[in-house]
Protein backbone atom coordinates (compact mmCIF):
# COMPACT_ATOMS: atom_id res chain seq x y z
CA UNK A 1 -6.82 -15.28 -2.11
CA UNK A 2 -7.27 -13.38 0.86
CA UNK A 3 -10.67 -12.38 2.61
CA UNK A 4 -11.33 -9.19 2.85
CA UNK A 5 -10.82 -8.90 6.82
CA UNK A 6 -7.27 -10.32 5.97
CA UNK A 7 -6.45 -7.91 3.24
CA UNK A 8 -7.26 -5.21 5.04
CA UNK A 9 -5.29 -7.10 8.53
CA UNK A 10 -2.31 -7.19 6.67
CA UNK A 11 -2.42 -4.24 4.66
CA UNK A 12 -2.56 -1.80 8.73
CA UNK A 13 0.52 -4.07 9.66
CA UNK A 14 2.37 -2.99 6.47
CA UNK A 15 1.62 0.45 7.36
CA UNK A 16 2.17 0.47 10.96
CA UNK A 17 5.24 -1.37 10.76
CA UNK A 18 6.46 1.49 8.02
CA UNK A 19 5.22 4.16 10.67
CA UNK A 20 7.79 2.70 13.29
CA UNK A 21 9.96 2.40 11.13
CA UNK A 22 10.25 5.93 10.08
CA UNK A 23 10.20 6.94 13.72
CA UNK A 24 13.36 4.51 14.04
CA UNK A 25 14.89 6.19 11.60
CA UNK A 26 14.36 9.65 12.39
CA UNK A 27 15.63 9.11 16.11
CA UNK A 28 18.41 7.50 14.68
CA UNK A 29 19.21 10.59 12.63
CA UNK A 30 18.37 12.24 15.14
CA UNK A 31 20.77 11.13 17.36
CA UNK A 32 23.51 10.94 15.08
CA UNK A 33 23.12 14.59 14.17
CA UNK A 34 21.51 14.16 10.46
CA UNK A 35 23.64 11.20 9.63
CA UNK A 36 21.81 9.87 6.56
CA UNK A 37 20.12 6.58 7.89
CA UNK A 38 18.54 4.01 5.77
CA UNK A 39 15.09 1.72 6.36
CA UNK A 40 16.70 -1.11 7.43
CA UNK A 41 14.08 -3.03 6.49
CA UNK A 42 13.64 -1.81 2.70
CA UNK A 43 13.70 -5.68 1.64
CA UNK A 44 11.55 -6.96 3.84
CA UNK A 45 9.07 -4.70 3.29
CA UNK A 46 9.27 -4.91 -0.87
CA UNK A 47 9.18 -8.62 -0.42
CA UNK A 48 5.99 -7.75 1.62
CA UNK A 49 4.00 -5.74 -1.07
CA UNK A 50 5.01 -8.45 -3.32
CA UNK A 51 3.62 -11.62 -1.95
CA UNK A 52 0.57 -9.07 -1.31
CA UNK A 53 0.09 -8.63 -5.27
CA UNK A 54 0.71 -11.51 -6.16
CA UNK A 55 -1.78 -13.57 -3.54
CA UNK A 56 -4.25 -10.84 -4.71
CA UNK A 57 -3.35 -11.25 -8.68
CA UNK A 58 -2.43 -7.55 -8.88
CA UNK A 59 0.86 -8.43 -10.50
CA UNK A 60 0.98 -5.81 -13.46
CA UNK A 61 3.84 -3.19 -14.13
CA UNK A 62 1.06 -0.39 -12.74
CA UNK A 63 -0.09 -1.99 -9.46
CA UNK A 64 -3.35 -1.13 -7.09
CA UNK A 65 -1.64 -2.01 -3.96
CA UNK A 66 1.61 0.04 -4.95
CA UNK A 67 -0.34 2.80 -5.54
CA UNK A 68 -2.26 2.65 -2.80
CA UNK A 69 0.36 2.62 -0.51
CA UNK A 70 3.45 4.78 -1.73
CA UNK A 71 1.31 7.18 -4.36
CA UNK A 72 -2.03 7.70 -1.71
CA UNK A 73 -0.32 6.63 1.38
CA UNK A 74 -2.31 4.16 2.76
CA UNK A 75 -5.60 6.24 1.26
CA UNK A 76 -4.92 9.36 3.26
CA UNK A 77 -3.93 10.96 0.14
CA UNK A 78 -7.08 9.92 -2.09
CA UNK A 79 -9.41 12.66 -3.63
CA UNK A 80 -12.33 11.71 -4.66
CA UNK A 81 -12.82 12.18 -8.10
CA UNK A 82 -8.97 11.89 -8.66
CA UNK A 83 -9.25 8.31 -10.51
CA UNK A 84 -11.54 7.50 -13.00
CA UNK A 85 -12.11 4.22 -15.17
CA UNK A 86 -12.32 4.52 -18.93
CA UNK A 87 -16.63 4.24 -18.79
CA UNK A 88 -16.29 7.32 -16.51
CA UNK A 89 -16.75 6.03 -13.28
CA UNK A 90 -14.66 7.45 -10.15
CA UNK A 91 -12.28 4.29 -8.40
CA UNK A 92 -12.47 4.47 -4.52
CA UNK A 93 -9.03 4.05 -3.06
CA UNK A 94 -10.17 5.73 0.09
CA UNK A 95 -9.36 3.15 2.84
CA UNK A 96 -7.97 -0.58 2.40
CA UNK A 97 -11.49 -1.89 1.88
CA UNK A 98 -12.38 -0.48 -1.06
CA UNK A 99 -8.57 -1.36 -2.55
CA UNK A 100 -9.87 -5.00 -1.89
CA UNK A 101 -13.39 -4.65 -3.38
CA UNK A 102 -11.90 -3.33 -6.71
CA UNK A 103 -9.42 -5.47 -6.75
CA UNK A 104 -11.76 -8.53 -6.48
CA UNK A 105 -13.71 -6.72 -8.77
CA UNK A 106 -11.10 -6.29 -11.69
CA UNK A 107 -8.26 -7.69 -11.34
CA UNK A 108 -9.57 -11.27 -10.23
CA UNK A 109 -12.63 -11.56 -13.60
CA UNK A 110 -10.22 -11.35 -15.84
């Protein structure tokens, strides 16, 4: 299990190594006038998220860190409000740290 400061460590290096990425890409296209141009590192980086769910036990068909990343990109996307547990309660996804407090919360008292 990771620490927090780790989580959240590895969690910016997943995203800024998707940012570069991207610009990678684009110049590429760029260059080559709109010629499609794949991530080249589309394996690397689902291998990635993986070991990151399962080190953090969020290994179910619907998981935190997937969402978190692709669905609210990175939390930049989050409303508040826009996730809410079955008691009622609104779920933070706002920022890496409060993925890893409700995932030590949830996922790891089962």
């Amino acid at each position: 299990m990771f620490t927090q400061e780790e989580f959240v460590k590895y969690i910016n290096a997943h995203k800024a190594n998707y940012e570069r990425t991207c610009k990678f890409t684009d110049a590429i296209a760029l260059a080559f006038d709109g010629f499609p141009v794949y991530q080249l590192d589309d394996i690397l980086t689902a291998s990635y998220v993986d070991m990151l769910k399962v080190i953090m036990k969020d290994t179910t068909r619907d998981s935190w860190i997937e969402y978190f990343i692709y669905e609210l990109d990175y939390g930049v996307k989050y409303k508040e409000g826009s996730i809410i547990e079955k008691d009622g309660t609104f779920i933070d996804l706002s920022t890496p740290e409060k993925l890893y407090d409700f995932l030590i919360l949830n996922l790891n008292s089962c």
